[in-house]
C-alpha atoms as a PDB file:
ATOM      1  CA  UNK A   1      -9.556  28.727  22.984  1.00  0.00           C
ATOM      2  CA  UNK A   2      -9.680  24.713  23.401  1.00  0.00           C
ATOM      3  CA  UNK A   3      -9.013  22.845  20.654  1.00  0.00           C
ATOM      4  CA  UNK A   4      -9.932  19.014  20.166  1.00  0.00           C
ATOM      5  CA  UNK A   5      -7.705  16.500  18.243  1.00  0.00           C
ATOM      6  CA  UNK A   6      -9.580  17.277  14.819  1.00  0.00           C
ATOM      7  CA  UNK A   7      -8.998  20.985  15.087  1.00  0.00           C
ATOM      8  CA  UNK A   8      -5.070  20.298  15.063  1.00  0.00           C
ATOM      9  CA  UNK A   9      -5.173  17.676  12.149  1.00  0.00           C
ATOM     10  CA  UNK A  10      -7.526  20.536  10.478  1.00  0.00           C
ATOM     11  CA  UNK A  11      -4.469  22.956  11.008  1.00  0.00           C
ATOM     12  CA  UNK A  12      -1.963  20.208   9.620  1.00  0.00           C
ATOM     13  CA  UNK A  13      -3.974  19.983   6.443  1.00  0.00           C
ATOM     14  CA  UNK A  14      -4.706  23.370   5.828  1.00  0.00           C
ATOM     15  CA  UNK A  15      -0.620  23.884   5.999  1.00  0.00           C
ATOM     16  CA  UNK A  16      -0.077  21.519   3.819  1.00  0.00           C
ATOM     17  CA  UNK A  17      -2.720  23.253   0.891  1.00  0.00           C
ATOM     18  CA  UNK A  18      -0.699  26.352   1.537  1.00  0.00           C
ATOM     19  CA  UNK A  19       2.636  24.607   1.679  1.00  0.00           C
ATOM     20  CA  UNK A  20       1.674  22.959  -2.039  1.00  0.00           C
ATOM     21  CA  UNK A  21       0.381  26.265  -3.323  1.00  0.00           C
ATOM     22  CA  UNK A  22       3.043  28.411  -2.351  1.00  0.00           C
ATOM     23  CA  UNK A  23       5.747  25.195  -3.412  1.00  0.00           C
ATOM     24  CA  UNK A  24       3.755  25.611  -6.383  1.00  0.00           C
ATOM     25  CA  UNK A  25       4.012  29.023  -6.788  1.00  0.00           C
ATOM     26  CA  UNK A  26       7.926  29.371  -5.826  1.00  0.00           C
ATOM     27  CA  UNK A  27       8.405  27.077  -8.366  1.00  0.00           C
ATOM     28  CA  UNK A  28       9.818  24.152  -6.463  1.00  0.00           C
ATOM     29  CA  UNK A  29       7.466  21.896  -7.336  1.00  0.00           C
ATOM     30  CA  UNK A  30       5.400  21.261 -10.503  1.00  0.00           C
ATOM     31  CA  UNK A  31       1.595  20.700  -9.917  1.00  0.00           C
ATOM     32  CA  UNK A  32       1.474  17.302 -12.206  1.00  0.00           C
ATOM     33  CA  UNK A  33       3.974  15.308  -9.508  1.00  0.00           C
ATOM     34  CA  UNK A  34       3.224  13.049  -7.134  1.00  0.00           C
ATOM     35  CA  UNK A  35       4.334  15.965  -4.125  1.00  0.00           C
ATOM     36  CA  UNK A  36       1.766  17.953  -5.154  1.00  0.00           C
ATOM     37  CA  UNK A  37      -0.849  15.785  -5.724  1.00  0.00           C
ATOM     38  CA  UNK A  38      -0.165  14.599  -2.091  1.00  0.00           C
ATOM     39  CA  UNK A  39       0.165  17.263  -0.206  1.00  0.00           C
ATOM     40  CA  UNK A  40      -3.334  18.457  -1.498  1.00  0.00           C
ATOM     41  CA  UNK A  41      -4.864  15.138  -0.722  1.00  0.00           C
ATOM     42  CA  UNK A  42      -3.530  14.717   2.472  1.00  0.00           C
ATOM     43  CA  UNK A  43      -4.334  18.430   3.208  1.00  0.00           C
ATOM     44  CA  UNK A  44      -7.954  18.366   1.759  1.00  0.00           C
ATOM     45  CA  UNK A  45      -8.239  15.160   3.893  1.00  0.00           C
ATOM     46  CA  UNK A  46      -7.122  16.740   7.194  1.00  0.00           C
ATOM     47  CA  UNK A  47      -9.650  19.523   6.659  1.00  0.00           C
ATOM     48  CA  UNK A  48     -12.794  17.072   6.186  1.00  0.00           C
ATOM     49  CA  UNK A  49     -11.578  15.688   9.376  1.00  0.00           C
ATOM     50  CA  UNK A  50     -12.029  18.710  10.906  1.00  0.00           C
ATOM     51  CA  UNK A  51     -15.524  19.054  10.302  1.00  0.00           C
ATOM     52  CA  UNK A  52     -15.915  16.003  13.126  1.00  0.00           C
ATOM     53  CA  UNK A  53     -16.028  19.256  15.321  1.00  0.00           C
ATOM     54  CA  UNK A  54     -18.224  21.321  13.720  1.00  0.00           C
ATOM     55  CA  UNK A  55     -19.909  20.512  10.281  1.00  0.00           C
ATOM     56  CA  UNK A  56     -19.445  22.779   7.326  1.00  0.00           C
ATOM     57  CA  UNK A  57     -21.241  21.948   4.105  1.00  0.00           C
ATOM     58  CA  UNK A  58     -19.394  24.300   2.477  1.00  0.00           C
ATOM     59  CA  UNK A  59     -16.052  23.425   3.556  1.00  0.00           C
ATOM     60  CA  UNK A  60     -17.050  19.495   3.048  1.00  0.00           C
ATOM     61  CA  UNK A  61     -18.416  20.030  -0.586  1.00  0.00           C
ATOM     62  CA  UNK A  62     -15.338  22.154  -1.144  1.00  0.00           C
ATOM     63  CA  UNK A  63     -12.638  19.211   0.773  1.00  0.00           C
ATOM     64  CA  UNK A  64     -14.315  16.222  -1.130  1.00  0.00           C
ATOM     65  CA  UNK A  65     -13.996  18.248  -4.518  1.00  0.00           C
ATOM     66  CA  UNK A  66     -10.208  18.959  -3.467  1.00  0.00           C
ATOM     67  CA  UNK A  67      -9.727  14.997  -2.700  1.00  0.00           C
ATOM     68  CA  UNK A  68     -11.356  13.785  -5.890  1.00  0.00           C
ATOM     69  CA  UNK A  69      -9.509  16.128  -8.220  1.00  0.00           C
ATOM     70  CA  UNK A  70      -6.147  15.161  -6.103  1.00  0.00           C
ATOM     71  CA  UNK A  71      -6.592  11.753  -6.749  1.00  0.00           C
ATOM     72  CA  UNK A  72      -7.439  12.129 -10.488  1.00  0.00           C
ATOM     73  CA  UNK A  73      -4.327  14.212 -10.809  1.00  0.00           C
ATOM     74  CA  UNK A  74      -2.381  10.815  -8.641  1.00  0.00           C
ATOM     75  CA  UNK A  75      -4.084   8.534 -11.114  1.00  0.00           C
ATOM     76  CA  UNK A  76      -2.944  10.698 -13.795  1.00  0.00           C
ATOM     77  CA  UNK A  77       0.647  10.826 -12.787  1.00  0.00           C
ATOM     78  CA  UNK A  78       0.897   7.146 -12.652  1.00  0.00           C
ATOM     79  CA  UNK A  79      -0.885   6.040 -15.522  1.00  0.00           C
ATOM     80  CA  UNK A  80       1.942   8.840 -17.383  1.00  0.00           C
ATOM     81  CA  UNK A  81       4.495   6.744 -15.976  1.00  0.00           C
ATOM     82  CA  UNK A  82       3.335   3.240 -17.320  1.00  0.00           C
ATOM     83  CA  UNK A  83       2.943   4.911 -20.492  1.00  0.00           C
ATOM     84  CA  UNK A  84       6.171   6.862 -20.874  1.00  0.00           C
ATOM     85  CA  UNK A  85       8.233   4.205 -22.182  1.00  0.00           C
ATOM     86  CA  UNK A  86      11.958   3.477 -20.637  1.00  0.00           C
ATOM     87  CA  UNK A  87      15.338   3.609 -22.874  1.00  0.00           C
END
């Protein structure tokens, strides 16, 4: 087996989905934080880079959804902050 660059980032971000979900799932993280939201992005992001070895439209439709919905969920987060007012 040789892997290239990509293949190890692809690795990298596919831990990091699982790391979220399971985080997630343990409990020790909540899925409307910024950790979250991160690690999917950054995971979802890792994967598309992947696909510099071998394309995928599957996996790329999939990856892009995963990023979009990441960063609505970052956007989210922040505009709750600005919102939430301070005492």
């Amino acid at each position: 087996m040789n892997m290239q660059w990509y293949d190890w980032v692809g690795i990298a971000g596919t831990l990091m989905i699982l790391s979220a979900f399971y985080l997630l799932q343990a409990g020790r993280i909540h899925g409307n934080r910024i950790t979250y939201q991160l690690l999917n992005l950054f995971g979802a992001a890792g994967v598309l880079v992947s696909l510099w070895g071998k394309f995928n439209i599957s996996v790329f439709l999939l990856e892009v959804a995963w990023v979009l919905v990441s960063l609505y969920g970052i956007a989210r987060s922040f505009r709750a902050k600005v919102e939430t007012p301070t005492r």
